[in-house]
Protein backbone atom coordinates (compact mmCIF):
# COMPACT_ATOMS: atom_id res chain seq x y z
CA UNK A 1 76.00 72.62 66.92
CA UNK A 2 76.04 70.91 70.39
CA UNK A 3 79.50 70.75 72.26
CA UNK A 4 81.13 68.31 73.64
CA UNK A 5 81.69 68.70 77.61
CA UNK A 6 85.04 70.27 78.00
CA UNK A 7 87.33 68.14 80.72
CA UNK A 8 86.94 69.95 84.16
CA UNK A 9 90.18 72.20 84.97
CA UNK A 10 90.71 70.18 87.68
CA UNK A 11 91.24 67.01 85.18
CA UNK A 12 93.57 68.74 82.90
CA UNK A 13 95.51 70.10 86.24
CA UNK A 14 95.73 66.28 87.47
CA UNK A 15 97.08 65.45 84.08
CA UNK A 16 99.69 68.47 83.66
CA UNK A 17 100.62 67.22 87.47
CA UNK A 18 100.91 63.24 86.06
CA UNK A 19 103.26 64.31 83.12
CA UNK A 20 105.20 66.89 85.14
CA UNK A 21 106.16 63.64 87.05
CA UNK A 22 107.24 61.32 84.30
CA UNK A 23 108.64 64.41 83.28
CA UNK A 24 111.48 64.19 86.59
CA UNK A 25 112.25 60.56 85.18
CA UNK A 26 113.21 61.73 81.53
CA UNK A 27 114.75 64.99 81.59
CA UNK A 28 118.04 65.88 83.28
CA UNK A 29 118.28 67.36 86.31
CA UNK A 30 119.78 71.18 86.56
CA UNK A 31 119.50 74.15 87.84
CA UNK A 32 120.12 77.81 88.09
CA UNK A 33 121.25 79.81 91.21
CA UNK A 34 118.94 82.68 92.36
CA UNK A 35 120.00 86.07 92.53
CA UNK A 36 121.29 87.52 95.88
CA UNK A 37 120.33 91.35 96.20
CA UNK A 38 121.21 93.57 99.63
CA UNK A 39 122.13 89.93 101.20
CA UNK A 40 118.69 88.85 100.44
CA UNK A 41 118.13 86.06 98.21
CA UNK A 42 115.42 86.88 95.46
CA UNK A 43 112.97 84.96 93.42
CA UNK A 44 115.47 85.91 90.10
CA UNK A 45 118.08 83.28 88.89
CA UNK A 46 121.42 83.89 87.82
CA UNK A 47 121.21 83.25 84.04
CA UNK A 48 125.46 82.60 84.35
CA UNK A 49 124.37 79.37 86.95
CA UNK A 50 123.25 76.83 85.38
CA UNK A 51 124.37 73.75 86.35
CA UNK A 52 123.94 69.71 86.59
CA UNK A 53 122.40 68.41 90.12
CA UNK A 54 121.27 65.10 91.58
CA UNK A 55 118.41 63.50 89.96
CA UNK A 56 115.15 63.23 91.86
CA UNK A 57 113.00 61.43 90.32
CA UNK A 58 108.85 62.28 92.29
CA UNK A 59 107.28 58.93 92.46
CA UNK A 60 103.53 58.72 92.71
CA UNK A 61 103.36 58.91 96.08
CA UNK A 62 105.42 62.47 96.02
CA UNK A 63 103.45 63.27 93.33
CA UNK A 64 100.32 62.99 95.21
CA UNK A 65 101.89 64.56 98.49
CA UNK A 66 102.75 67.95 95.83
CA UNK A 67 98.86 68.74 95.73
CA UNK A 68 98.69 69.36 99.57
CA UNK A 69 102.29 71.00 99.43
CA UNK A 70 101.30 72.97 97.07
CA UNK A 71 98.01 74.54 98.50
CA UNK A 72 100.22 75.38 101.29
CA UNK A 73 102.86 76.97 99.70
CA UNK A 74 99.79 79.21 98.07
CA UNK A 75 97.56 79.25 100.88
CA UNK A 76 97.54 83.54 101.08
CA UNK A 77 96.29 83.54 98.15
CA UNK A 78 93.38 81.17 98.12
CA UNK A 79 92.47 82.68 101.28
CA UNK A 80 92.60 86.13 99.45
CA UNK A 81 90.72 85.01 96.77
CA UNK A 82 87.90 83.63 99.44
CA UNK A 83 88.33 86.61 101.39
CA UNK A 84 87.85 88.88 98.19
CA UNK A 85 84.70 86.95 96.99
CA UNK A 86 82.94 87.32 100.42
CA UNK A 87 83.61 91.12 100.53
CA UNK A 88 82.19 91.92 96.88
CA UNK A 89 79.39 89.73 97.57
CA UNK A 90 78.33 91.33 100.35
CA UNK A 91 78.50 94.68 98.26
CA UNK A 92 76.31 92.69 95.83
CA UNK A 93 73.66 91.31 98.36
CA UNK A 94 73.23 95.30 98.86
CA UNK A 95 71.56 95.99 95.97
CA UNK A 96 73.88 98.90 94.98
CA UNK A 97 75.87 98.42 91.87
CA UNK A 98 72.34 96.84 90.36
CA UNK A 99 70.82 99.91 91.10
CA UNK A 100 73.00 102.22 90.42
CA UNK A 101 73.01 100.69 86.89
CA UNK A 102 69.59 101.33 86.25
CA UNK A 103 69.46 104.82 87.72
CA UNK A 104 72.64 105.48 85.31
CA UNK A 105 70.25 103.98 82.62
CA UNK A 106 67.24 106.52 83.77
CA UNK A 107 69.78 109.33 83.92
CA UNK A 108 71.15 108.94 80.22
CA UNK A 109 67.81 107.60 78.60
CA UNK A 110 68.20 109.40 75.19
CA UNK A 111 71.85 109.10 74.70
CA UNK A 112 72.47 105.79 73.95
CA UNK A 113 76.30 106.19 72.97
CA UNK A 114 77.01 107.49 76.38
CA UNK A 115 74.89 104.96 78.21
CA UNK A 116 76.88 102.17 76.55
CA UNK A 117 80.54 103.60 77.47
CA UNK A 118 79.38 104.29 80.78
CA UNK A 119 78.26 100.60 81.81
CA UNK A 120 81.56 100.01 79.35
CA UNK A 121 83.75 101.94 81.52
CA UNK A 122 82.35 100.98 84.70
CA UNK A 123 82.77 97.29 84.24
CA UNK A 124 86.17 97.83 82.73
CA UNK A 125 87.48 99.60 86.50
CA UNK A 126 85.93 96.45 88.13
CA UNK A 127 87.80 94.47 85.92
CA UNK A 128 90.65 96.31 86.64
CA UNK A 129 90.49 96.52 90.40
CA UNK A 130 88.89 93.62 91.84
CA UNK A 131 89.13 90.93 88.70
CA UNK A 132 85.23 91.32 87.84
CA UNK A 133 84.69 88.75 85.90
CA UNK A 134 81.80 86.15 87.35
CA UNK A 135 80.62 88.90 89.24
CA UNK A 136 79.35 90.74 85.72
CA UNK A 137 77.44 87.89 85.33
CA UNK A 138 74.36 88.52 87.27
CA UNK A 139 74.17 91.51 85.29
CA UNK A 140 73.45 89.56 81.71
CA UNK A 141 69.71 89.49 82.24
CA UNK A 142 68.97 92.85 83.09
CA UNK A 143 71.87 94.09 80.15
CA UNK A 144 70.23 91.52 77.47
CA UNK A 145 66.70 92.90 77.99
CA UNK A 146 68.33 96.69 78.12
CA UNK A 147 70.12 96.48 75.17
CA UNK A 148 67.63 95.07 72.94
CA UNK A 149 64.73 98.15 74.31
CA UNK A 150 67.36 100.35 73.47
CA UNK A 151 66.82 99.13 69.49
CA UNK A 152 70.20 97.01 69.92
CA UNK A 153 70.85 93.02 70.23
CA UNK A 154 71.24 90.47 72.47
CA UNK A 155 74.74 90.28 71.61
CA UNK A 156 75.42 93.99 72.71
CA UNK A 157 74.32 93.39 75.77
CA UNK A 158 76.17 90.03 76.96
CA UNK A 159 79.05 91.92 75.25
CA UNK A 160 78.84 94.87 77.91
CA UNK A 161 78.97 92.49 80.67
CA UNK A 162 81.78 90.25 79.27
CA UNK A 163 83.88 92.90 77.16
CA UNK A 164 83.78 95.52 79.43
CA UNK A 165 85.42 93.73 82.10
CA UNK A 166 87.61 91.62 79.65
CA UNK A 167 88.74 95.15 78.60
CA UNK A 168 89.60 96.11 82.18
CA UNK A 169 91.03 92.61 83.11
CA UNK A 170 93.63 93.15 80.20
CA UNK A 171 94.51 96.20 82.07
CA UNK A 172 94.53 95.82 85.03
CA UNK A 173 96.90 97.89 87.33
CA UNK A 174 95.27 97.26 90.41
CA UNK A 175 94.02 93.22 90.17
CA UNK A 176 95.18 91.78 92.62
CA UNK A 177 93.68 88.23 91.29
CA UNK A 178 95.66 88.91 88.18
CA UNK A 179 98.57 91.18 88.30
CA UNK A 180 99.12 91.16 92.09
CA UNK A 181 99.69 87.63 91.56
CA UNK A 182 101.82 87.16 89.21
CA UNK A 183 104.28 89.80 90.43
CA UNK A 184 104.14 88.30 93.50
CA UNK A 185 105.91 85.23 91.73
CA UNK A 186 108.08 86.96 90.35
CA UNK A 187 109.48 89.03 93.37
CA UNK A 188 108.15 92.15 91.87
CA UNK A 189 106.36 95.41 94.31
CA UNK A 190 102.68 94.87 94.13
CA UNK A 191 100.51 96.53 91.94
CA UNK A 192 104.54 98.38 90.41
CA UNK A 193 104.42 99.93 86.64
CA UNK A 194 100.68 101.36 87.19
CA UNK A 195 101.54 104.28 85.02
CA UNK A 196 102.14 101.99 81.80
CA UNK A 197 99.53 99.96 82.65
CA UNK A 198 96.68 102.41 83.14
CA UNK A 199 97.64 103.68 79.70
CA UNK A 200 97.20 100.01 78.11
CA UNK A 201 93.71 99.97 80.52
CA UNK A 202 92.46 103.61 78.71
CA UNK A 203 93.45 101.81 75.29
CA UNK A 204 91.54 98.93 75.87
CA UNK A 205 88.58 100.37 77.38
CA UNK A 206 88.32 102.56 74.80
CA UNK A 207 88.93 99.49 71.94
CA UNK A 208 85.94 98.02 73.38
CA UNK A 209 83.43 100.71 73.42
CA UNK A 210 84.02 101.92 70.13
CA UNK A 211 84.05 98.25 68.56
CA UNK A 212 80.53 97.76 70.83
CA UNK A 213 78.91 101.59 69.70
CA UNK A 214 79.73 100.61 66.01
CA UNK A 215 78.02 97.68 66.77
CA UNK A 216 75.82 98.83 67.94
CA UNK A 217 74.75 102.20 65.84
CA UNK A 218 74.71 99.27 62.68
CA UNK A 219 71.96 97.01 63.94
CA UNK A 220 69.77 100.14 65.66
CA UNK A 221 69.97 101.53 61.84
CA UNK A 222 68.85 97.40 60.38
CA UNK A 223 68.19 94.93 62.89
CA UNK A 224 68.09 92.60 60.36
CA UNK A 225 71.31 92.13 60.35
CA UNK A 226 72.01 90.74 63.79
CA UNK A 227 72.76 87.01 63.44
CA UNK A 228 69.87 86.95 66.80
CA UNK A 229 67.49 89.04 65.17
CA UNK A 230 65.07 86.14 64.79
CA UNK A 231 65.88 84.66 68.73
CA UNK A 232 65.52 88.76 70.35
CA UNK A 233 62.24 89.17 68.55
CA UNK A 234 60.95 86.48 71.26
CA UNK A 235 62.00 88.43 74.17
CA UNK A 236 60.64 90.69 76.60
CA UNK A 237 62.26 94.01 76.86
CA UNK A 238 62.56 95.41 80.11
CA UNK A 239 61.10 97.44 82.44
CA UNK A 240 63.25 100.36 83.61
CA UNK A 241 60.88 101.75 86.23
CA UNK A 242 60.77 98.42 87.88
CA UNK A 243 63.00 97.66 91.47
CA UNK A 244 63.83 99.38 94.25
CA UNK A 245 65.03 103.07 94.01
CA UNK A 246 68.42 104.21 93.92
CA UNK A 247 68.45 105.04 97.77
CA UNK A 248 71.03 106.98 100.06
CA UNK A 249 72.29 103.85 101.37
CA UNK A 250 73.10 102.05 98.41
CA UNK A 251 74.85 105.38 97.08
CA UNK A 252 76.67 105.34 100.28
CA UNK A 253 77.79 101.76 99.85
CA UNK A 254 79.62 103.01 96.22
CA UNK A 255 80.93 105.63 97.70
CA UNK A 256 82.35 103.68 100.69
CA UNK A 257 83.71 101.08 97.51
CA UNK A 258 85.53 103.91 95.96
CA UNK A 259 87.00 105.40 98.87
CA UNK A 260 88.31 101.72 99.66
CA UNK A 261 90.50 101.69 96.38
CA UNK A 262 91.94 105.16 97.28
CA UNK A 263 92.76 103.76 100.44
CA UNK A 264 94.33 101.04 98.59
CA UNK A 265 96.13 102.55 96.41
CA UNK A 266 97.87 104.99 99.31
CA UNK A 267 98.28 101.65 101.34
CA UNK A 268 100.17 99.58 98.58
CA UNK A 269 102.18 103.09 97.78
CA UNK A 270 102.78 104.51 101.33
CA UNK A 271 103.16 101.64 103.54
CA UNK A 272 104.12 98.53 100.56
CA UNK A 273 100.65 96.75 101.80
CA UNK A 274 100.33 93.57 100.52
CA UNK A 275 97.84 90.59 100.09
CA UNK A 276 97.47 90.60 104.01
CA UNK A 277 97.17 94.35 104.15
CA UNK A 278 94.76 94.05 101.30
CA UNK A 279 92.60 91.60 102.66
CA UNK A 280 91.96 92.47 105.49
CA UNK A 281 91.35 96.25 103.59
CA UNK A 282 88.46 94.40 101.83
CA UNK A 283 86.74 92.05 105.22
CA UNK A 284 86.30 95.98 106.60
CA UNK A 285 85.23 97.04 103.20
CA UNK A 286 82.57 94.39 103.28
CA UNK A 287 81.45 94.55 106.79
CA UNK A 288 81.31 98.28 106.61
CA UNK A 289 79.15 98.17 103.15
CA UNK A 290 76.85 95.34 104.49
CA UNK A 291 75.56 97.48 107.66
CA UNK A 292 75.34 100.71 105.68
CA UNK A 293 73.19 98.90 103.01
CA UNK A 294 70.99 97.75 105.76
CA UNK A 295 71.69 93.73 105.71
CA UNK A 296 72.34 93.04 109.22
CA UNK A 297 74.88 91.00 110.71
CA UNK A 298 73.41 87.67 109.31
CA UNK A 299 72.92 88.68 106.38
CA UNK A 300 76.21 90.06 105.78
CA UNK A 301 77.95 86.38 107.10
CA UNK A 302 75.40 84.84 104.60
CA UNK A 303 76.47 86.97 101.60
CA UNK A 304 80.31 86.44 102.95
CA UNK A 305 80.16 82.74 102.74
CA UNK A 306 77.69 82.87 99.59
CA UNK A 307 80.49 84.93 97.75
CA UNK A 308 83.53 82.68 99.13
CA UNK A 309 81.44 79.19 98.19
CA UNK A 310 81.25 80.67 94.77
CA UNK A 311 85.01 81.09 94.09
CA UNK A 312 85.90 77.82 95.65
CA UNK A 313 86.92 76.19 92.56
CA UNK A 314 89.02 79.09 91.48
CA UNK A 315 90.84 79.04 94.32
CA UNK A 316 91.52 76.13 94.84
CA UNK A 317 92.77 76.08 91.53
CA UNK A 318 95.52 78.07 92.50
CA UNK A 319 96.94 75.56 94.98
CA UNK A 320 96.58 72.21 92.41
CA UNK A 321 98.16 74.32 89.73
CA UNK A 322 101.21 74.82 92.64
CA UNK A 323 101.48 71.43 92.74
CA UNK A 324 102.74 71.21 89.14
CA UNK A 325 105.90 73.64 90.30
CA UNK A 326 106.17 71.61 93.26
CA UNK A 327 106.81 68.49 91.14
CA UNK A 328 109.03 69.85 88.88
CA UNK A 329 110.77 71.66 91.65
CA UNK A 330 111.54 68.75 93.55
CA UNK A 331 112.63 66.42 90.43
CA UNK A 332 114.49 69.25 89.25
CA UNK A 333 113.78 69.89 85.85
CA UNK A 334 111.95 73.13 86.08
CA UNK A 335 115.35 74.92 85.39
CA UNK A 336 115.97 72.53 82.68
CA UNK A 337 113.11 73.15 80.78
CA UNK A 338 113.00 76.94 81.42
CA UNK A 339 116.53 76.30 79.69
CA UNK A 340 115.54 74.28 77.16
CA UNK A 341 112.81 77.08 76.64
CA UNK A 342 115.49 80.40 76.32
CA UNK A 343 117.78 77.93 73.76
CA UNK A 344 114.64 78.31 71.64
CA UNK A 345 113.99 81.82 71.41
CA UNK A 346 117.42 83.63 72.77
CA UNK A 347 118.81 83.21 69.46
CA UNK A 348 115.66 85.91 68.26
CA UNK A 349 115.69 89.62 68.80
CA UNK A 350 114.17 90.70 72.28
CA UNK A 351 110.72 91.84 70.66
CA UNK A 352 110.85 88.31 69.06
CA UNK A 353 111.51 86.67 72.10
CA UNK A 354 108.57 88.76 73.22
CA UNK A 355 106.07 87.29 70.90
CA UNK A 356 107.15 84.02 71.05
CA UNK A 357 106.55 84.70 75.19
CA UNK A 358 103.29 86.21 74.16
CA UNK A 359 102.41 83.22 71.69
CA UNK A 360 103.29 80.22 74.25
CA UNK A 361 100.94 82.05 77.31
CA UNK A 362 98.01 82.29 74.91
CA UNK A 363 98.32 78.76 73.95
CA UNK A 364 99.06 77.99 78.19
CA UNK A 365 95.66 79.94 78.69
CA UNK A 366 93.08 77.78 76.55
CA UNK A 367 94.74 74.59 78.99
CA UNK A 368 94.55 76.99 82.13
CA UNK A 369 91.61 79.06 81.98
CA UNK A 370 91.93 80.40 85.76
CA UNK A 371 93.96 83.21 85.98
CA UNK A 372 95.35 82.72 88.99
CA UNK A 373 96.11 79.07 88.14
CA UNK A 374 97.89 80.22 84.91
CA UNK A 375 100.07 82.61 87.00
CA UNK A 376 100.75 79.70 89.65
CA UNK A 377 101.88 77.88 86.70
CA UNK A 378 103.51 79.84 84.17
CA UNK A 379 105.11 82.83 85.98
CA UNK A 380 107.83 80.97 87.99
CA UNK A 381 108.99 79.05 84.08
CA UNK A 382 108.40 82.51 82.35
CA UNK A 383 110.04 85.24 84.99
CA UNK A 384 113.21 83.25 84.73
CA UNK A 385 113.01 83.01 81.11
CA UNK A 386 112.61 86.81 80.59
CA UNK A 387 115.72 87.29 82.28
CA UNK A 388 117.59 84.44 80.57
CA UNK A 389 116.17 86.68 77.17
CA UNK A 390 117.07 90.07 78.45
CA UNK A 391 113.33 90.92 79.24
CA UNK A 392 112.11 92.83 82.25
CA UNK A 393 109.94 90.90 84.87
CA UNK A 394 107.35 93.26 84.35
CA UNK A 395 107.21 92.67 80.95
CA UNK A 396 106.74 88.89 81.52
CA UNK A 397 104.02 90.05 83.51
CA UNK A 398 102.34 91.84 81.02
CA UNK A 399 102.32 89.27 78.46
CA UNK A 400 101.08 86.83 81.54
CA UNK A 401 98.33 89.48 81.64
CA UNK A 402 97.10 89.78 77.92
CA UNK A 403 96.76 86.21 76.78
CA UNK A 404 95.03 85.78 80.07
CA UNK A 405 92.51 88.35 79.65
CA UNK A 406 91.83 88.43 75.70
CA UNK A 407 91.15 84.74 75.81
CA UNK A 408 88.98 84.31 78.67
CA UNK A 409 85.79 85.72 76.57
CA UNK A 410 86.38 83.24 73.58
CA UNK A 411 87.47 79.79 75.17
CA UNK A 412 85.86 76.94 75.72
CA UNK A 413 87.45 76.10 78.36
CA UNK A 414 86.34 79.26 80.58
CA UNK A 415 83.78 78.22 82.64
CA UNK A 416 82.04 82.02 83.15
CA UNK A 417 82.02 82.57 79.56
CA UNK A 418 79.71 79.41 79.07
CA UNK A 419 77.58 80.50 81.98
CA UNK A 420 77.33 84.02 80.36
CA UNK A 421 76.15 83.15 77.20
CA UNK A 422 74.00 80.41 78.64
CA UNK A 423 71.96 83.13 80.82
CA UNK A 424 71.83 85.45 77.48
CA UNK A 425 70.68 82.65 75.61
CA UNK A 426 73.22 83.38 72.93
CA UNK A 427 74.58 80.35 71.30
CA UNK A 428 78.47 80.14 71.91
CA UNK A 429 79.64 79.80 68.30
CA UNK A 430 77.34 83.24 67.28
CA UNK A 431 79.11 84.67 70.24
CA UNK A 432 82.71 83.49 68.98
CA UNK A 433 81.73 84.73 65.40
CA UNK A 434 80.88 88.34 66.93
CA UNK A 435 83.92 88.95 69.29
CA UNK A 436 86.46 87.05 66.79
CA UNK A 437 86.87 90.87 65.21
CA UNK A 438 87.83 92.23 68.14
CA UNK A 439 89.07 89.81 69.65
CA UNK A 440 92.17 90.01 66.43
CA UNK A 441 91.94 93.88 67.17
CA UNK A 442 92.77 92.91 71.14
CA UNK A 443 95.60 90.34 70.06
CA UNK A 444 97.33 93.00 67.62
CA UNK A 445 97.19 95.90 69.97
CA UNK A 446 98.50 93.36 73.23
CA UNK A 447 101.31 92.52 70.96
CA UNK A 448 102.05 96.68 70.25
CA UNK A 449 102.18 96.71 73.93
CA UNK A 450 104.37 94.12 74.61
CA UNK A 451 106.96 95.15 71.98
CA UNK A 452 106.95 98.88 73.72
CA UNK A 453 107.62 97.27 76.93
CA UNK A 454 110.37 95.69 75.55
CA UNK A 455 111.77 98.99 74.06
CA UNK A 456 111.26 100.81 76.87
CA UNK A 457 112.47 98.41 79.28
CA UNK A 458 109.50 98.12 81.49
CA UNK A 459 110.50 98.18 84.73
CA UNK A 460 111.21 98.16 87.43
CA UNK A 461 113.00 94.95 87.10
């Protein structure tokens, strides 16, 4: 069935921005008073505040002036987000994770179970460090080929490079695309409640291994019954003994990668390093990787600005999504509608309130596939709310964090998810069909979660 093109998320932005401004001329203007803690004022409102306050109607030209406003009001993160990109894909350029892959696959020829929650696990701690997501894509046509010489399908391998970091994404304690971001909104410590989180992170690793293995262990025993049976019979399996060897350098370069998240986690622990800290953690990272994998000083600047290009559009994303708060901001209706929003669901008991949370960001995320962009948008309308409801920050966090990560492998709208089953040559609706399963299992078990949170008062704030 052929699709029709999906708007561009820059469109829909534009649009959200265009109604967020005829928004200021229809709704009344309030607000809330933030919270003043130590003689600091914080990013939390008083939920005892609200009150009426000038209207302020944004004309077009405001509305216009909120795009660059808000790009600056977001501009550490978009440069973060370039600065991120560059590092990784100077890592990349090195050849290491690729072959590290395939000497894993060498290593474990023979136990097939084990080779598939390794490259599961693996993906799922770059999905839950650095936001691997795109970057799992230039692994589809080496896992495609892999999976089917293993006896598997086509769909088992574009499910190890999208599931596995999906899995981790969900996760994530230490993403600072993700998590880092949206805390950030919401005044909490960076990279705070890692000890829940990395329990939700073994859950969901371990959810999408044993969902894949099942999988898989079914069509090994009939391949018949793969809905690609007929399309993988057409394809060439691949050649393990191909490429470079594994060499010193390249294991140097992973080494160097993991010692750079230890030093990261100290850093954000120790000293309360944060997205400057960070960055400039990961430009050393990079630099230090590129020379010890041999590229040169060129070639490292190439793979920098190759690796930054590619994220432009999710950056940027970040800042045009901004501009929607800055509209509402300055007509002065965000507090009304976060308002408007707690009338709706303070009436329900907190885990209720929860859901409903849970059920409005999954919707939010179909509209807003970046994640960054849907924590621009949605964090500084939903950390208020939480504590309007009696819900933790962190928890609103969470919830921020599941419907952005279960949803970005079944969407239309997510741009990386059409490019991944596009280089597996797996149709999109026989992809759907296989991760709609798990994709209820993921839903079910986020909403477990997010209902324990709320129990156990997921903190800190």
């Amino acid at each position: 069935m052929k699709m029709k093109k999906f708007p561009h998320v820059y469109v829909i932005l534009f649009v959200v921005i265009i109604v967020a401004a005829v928004m200021t001329y229809v709704l009344p203007s309030n607000q809330y008073d933030l919270q003043v803690k130590d003689g600091k004022t914080t990013k939390l409102i008083n939920p005892d505040s609200y009150h009426a306050v000038p209207a302020n109607p944004v004309d077009p030209w405001k509305m216009v002036l909120a795009v660059p406003k808000g790009m600056a009001e977001v501009a550490s993160i978009i440069f973060f987000i370039f600065i991120v990109g560059g590092a990784f894909n100077i890592i990349q350029a090195t050849g290491a994770v690729e072959s590290g892959i395939r000497s894993t696959v060498n290593a474990l020829k023979g136990k097939e179970s084990i080779l598939l929650f390794v490259i599961v696990l693996l993906f799922s701690v770059g999905g839950t460090t650095f936001g691997m997501a795109e970057e799992a894509l230039v692994f589809i046509p080496m896992l495609v080929p892999l999976a089917i010489a293993m006896g598997y399908d086509s769909l088992v391998g574009l499910a190890l490079a999208l599931v596995g970091p999906c899995a981790g994404f969900t996760g994530a304690f230490l993403n600072p695309f993700t998590e880092g971001v949206a805390q950030g909104f919401v005044g909490l410590p960076i990279f705070s409640g890692m000890e829940y989180r990395i329990v939700i992170f073994a859950i969901t690793t371990l959810l999408a291994f044993l969902f894949i293995n099942w999988y898989a262990i079914r069509v090994k025993k009939n391949p018949k019954i793969s809905i690609m049976y007929e399309e993988d019979q057409k394809r060439e399996k691949v050649d393990l003994g191909a490429g470079t060897p594994f060499s010193l350098r390249q294991k140097l370069v992973l080494v160097i990668m993991l010692l750079t998240f230890a030093l990261l986690i100290y850093g954000v622990n120790a000293f309360g390093w944060y997205i400057d800290e960070i960055a400039a953690l990961f430009i050393a990272m990079g630099i230090v990787c590129g020379f010890v994998g041999g590229l040169g000083p060129s070639k490292v600047a190439e793979a920098f600005v190759e690796g930054s290009t590619a994220l432009t559009v999710g950056a940027l994303v970040v800042g045009v999504a901004r501009a929607i708060l800055v509209v509402l901001s300055q007509g002065a209706v965000l507090h009304t509608i976060v308002h408007a929003m707690a009338a709706v669901v303070s009436g329900l008991p907190p885990a209720f309130s929860a859901i409903g949370m849970y059920i409005v960001q999954l919707i939010i995320s179909v509209i807003i596939p970046s994640g960054s962009g849907m924590a621009a948008v949605t964090m500084p309308v939903m950390g208020p709310l939480a504590t309007l409801v009696g819900m933790t920050q962190q928890t609103a966090v969470l919830i921020y964090q599941f419907a952005d990560g279960f949803t970005n492998i079944i969407i239309p709208t997510s741009g990386y998810l059409l490019a991944g089953v596009a280089l597996a040559k797996v149709p999109y609706e026989k992809w759907v069909k296989w991760y709609a399963p798990l994709f209820g299992i993921f839903l079910a078990f986020g909403a477990v979660f997010i209902i324990i949170a709320q129990v156990i008062n997921f903190g800190p704030f």
